[in-house]
PDB file of N, CA and C in Angstrom:
ATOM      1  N   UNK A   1      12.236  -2.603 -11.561  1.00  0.00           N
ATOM      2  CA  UNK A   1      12.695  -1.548 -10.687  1.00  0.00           C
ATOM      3  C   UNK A   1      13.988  -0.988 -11.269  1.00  0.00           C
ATOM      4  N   UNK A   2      14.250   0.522 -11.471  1.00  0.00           N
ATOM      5  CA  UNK A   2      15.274   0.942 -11.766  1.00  0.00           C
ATOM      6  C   UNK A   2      16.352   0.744 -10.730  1.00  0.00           C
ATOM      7  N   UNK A   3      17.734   0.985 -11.757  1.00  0.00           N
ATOM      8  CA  UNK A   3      19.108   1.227 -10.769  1.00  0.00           C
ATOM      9  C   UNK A   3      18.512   2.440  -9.666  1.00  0.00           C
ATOM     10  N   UNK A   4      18.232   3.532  -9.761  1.00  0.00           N
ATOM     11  CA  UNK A   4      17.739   4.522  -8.890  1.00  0.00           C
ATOM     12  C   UNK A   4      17.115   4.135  -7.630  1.00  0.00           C
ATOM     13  N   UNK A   5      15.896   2.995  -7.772  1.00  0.00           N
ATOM     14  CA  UNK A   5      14.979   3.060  -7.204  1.00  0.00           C
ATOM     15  C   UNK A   5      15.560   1.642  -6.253  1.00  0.00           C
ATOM     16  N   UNK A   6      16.201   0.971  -6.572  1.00  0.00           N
ATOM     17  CA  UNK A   6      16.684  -0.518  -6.095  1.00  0.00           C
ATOM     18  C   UNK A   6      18.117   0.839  -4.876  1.00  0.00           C
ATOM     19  N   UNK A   7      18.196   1.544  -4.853  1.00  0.00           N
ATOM     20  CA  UNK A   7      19.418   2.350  -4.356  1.00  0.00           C
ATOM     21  C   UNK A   7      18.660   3.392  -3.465  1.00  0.00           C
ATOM     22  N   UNK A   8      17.536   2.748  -3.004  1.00  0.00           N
ATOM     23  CA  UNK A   8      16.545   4.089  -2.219  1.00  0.00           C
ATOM     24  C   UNK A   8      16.474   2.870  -0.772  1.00  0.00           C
ATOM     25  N   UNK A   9      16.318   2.974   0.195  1.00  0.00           N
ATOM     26  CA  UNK A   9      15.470   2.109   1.236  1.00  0.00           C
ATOM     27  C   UNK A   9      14.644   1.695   1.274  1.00  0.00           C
ATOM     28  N   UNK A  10      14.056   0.433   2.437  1.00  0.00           N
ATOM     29  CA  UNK A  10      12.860   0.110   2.067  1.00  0.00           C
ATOM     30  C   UNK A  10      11.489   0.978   1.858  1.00  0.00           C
ATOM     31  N   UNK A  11      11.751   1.862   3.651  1.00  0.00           N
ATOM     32  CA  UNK A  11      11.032   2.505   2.927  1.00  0.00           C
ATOM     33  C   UNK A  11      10.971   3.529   2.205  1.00  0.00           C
ATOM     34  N   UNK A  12      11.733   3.915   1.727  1.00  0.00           N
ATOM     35  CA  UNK A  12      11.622   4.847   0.530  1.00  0.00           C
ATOM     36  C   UNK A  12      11.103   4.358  -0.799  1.00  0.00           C
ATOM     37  N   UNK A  13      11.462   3.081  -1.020  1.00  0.00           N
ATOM     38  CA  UNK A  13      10.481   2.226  -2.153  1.00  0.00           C
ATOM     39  C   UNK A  13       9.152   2.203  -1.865  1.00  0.00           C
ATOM     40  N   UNK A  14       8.705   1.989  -0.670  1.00  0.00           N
ATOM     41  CA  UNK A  14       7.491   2.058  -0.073  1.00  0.00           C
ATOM     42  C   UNK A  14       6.645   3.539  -0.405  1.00  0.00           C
ATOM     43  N   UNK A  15       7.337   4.801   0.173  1.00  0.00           N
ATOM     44  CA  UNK A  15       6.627   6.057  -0.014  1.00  0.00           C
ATOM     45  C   UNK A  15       6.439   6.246  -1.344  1.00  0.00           C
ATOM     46  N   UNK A  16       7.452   5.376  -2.233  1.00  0.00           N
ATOM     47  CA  UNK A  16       7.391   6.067  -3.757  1.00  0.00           C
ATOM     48  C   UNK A  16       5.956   5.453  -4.036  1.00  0.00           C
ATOM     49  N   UNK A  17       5.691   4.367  -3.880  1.00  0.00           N
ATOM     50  CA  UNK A  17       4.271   3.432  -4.776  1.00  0.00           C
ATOM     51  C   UNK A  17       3.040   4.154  -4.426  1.00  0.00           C
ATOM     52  N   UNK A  18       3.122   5.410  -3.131  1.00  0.00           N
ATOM     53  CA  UNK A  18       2.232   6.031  -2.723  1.00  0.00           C
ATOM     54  C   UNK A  18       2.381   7.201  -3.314  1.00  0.00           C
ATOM     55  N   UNK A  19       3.369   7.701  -3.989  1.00  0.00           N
ATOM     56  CA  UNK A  19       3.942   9.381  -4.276  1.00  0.00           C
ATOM     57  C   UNK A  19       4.155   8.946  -5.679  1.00  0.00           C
ATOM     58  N   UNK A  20       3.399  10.356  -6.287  1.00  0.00           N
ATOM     59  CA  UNK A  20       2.935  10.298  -7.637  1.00  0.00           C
ATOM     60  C   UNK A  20       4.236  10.872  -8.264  1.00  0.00           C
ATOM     61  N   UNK A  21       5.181  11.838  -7.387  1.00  0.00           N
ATOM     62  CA  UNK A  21       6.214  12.274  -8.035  1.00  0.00           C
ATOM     63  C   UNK A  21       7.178  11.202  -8.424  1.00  0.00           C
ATOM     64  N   UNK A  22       8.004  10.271  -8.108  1.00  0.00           N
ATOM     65  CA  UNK A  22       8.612   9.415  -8.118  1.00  0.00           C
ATOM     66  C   UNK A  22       8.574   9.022 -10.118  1.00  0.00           C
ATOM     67  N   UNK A  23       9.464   9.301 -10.724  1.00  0.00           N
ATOM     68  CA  UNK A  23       9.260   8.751 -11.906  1.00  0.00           C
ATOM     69  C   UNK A  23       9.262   7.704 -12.556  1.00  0.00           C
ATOM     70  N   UNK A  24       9.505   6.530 -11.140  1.00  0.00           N
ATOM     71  CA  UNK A  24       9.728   5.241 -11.955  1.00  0.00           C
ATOM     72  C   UNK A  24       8.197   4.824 -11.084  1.00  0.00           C
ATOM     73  N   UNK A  25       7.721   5.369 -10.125  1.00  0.00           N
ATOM     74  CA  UNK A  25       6.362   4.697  -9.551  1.00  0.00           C
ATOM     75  C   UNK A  25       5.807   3.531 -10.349  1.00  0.00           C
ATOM     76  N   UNK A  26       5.253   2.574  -9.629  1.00  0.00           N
ATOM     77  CA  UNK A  26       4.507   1.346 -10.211  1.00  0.00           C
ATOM     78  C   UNK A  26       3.437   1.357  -9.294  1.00  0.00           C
ATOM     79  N   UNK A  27       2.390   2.015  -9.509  1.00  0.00           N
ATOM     80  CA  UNK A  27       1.157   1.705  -8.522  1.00  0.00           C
ATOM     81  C   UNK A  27       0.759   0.305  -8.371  1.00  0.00           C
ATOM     82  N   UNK A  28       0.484  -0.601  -7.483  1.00  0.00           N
ATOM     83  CA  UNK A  28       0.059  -1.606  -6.824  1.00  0.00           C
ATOM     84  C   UNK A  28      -1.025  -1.653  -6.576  1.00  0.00           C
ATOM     85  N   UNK A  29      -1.383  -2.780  -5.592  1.00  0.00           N
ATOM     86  CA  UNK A  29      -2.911  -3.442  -5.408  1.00  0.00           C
ATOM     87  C   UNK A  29      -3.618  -2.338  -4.487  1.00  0.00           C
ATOM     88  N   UNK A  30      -2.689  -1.062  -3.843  1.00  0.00           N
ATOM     89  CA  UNK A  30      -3.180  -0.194  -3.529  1.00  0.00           C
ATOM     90  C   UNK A  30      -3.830   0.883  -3.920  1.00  0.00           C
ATOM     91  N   UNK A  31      -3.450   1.032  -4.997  1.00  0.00           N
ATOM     92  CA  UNK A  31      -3.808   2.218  -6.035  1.00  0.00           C
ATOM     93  C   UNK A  31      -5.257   1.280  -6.584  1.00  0.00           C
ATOM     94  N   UNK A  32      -5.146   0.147  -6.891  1.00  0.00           N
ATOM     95  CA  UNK A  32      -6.239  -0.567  -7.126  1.00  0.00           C
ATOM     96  C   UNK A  32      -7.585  -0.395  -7.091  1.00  0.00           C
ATOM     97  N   UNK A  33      -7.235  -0.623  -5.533  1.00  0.00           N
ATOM     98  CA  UNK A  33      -8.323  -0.998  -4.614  1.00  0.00           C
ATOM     99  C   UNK A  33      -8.607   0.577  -3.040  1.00  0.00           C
ATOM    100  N   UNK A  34      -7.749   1.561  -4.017  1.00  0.00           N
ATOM    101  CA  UNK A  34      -8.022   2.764  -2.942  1.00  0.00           C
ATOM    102  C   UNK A  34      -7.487   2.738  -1.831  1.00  0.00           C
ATOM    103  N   UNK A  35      -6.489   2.372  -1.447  1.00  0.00           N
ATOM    104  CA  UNK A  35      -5.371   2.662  -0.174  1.00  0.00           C
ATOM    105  C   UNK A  35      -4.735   3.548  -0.369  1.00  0.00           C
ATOM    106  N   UNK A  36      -4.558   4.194   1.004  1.00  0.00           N
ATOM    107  CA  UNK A  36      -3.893   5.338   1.281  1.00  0.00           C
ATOM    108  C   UNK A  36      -2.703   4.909   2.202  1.00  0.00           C
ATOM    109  N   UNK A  37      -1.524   5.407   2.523  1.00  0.00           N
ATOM    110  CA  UNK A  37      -0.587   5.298   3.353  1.00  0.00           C
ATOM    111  C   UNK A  37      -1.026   6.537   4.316  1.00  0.00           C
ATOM    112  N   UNK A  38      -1.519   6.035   5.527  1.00  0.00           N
ATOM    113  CA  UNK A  38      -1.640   6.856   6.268  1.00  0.00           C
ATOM    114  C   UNK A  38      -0.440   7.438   6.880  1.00  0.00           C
ATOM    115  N   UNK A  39       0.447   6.334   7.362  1.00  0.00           N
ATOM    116  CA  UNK A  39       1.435   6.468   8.632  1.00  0.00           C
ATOM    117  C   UNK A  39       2.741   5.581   8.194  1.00  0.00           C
ATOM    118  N   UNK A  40       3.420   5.722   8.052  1.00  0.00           N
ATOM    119  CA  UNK A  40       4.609   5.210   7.499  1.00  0.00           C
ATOM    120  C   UNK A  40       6.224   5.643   8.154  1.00  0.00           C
ATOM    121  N   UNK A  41       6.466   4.959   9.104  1.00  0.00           N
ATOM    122  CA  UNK A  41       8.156   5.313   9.859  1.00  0.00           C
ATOM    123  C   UNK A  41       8.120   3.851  10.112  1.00  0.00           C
ATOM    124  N   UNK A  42      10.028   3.439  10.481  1.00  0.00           N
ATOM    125  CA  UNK A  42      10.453   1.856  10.751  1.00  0.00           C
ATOM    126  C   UNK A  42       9.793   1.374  11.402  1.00  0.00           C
ATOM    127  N   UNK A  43       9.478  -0.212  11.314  1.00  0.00           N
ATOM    128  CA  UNK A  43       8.386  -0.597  12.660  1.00  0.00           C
ATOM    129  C   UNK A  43       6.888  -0.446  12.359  1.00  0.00           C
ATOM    130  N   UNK A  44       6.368   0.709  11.478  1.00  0.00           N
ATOM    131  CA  UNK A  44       4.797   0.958  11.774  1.00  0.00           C
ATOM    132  C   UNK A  44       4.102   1.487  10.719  1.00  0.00           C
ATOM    133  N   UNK A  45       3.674   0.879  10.456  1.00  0.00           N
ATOM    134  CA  UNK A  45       2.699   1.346   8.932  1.00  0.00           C
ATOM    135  C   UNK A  45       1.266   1.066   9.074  1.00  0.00           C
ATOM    136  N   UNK A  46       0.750   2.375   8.570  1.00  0.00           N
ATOM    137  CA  UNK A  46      -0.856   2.516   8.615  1.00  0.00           C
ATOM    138  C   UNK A  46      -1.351   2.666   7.542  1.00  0.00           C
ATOM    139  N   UNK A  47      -2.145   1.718   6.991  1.00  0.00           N
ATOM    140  CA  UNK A  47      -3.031   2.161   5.853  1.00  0.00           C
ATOM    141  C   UNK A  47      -4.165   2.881   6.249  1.00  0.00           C
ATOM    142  N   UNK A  48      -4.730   3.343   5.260  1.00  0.00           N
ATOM    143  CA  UNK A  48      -6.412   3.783   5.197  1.00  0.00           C
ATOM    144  C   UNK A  48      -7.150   3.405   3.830  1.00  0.00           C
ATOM    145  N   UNK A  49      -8.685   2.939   4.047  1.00  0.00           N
ATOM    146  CA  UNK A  49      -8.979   2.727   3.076  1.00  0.00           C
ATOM    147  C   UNK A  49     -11.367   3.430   2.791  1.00  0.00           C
ATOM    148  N   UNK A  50     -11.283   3.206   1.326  1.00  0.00           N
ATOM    149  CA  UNK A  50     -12.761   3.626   2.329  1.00  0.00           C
ATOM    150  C   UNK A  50     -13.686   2.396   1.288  1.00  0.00           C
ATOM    151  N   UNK A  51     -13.981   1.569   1.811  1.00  0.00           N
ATOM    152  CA  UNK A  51     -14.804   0.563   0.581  1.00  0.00           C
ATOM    153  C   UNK A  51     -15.533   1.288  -0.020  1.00  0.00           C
ATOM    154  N   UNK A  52     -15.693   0.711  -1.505  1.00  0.00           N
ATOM    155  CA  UNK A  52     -16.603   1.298  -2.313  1.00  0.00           C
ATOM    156  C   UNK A  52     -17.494   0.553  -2.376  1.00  0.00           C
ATOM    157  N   UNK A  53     -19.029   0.952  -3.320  1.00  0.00           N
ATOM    158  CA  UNK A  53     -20.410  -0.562  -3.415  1.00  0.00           C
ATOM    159  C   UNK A  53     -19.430  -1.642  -4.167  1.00  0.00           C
ATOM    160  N   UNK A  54     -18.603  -1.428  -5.199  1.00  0.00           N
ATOM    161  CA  UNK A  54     -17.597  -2.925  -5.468  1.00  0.00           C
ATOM    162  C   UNK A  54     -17.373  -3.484  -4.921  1.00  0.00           C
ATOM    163  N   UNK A  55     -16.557  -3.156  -3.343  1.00  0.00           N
ATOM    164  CA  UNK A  55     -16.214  -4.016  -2.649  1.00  0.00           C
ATOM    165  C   UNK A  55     -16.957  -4.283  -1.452  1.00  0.00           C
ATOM    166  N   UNK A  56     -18.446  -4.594  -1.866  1.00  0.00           N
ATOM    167  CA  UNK A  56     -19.278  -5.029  -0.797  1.00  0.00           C
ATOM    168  C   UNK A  56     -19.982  -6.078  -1.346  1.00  0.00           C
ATOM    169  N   UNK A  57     -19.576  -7.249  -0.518  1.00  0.00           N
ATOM    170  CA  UNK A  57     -20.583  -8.409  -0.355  1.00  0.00           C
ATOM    171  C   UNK A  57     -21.648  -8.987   0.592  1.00  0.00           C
ATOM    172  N   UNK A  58     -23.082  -8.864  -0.232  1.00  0.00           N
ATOM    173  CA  UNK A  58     -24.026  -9.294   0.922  1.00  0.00           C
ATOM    174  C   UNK A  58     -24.318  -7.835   1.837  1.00  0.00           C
ATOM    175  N   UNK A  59     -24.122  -6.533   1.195  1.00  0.00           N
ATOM    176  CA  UNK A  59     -24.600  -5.198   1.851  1.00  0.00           C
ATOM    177  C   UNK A  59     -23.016  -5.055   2.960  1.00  0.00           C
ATOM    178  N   UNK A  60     -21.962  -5.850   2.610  1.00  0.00           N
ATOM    179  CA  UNK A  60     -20.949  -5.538   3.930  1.00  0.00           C
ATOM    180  C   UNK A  60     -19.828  -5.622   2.987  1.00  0.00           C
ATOM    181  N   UNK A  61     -18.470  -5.346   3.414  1.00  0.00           N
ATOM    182  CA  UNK A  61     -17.349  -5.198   2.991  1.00  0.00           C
ATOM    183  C   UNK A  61     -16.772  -6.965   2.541  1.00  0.00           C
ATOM    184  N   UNK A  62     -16.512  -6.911   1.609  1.00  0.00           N
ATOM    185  CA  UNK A  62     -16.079  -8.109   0.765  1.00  0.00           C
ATOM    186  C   UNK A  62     -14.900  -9.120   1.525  1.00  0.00           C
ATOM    187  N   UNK A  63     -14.759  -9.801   2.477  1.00  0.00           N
ATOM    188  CA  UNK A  63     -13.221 -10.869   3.285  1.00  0.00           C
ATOM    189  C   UNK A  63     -12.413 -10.000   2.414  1.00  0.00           C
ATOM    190  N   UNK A  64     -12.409 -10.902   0.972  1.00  0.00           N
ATOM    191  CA  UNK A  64     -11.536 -10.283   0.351  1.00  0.00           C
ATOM    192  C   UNK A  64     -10.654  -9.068   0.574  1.00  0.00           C
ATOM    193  N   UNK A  65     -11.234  -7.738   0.437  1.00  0.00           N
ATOM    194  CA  UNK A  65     -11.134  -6.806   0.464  1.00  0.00           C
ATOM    195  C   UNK A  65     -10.255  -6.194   1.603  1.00  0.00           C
ATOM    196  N   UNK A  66     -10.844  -7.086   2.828  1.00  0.00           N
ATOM    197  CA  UNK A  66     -10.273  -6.710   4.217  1.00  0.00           C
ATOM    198  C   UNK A  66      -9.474  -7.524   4.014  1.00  0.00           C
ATOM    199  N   UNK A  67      -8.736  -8.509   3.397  1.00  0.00           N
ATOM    200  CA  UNK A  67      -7.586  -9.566   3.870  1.00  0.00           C
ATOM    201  C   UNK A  67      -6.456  -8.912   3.320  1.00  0.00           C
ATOM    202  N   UNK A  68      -7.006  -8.332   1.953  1.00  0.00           N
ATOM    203  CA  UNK A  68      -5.719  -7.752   0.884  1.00  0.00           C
ATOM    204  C   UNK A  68      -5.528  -6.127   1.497  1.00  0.00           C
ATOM    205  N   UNK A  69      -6.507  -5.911   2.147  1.00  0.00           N
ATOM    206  CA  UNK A  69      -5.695  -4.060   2.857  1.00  0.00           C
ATOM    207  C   UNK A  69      -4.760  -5.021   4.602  1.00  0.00           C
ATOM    208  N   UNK A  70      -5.304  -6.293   5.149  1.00  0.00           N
ATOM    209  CA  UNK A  70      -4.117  -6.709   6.245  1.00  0.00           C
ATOM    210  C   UNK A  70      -3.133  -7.401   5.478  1.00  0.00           C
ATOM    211  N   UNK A  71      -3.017  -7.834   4.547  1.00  0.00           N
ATOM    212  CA  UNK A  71      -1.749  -8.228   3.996  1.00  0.00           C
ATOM    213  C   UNK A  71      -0.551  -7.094   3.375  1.00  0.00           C
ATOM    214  N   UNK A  72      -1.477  -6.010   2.653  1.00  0.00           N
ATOM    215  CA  UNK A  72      -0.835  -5.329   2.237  1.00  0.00           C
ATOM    216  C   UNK A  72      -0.057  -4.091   3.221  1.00  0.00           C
ATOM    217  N   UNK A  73      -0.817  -4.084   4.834  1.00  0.00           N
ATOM    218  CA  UNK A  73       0.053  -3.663   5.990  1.00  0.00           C
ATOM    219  C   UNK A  73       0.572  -4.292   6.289  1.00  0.00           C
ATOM    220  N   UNK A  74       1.041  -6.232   7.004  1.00  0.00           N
ATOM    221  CA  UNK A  74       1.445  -6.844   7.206  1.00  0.00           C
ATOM    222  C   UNK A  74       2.934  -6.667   6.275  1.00  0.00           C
ATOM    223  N   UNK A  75       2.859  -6.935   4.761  1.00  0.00           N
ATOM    224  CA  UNK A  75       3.635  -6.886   4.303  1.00  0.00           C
ATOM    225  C   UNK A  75       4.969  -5.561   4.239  1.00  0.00           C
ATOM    226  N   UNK A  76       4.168  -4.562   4.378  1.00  0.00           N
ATOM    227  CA  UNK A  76       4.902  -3.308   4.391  1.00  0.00           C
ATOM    228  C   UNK A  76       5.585  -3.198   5.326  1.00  0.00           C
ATOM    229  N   UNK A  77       5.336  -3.760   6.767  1.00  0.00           N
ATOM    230  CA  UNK A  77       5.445  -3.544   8.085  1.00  0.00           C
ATOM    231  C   UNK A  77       6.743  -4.611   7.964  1.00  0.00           C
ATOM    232  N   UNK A  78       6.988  -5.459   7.450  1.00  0.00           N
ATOM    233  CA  UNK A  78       8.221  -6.356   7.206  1.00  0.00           C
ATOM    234  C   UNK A  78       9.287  -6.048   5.728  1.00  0.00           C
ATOM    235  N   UNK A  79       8.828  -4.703   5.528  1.00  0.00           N
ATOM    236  CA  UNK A  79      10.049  -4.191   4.764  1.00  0.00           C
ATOM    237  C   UNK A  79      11.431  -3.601   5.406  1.00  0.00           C
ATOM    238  N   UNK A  80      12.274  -4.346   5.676  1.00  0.00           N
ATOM    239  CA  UNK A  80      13.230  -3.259   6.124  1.00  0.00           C
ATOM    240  C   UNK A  80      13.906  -1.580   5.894  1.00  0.00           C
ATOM    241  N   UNK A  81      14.083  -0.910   6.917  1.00  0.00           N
ATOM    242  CA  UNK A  81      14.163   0.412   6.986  1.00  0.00           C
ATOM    243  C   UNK A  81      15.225   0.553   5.907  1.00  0.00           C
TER     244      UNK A  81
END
């Protein structure tokens, strides 16, 4: 993480990994796996996501898949403002 980017808020570190402008961006397990930041203010964060046939096991959406899009809100949601 740059001096710049360590000097932004949480969430402002947060909007950057979603915002392509940001020049130091590091896409994450979101960019990955197709997450969107739906909703993002202190307190409340919404992802969106849309499974692809990859992430389907057995004709249904992979645990996996669903654990790492609630962790990856869980986690965001405990970034400080």
């Amino acid at each position: 993480m740059s001096v710049a980017a360590s000097a932004r808020s949480g969430l402002e570190q947060l909007r950057a990994v979603f915002d392509a402008t940001y020049p130091d961006r590091e896409p994450g397990i979101g960019a990955t796996m197709g997450f969107s930041m739906v909703e993002l203010e202190e307190g409340r964060v919404v992802f969106g996501a849309i499974p692809t046939s990859g992430s389907q096991s057995h004709r249904t959406v992979h645990g996996g898949y669903a654990a790492t899009l609630l962790d990856s809100a869980v986690a965001a949601r405990s970034i400080p403002g």
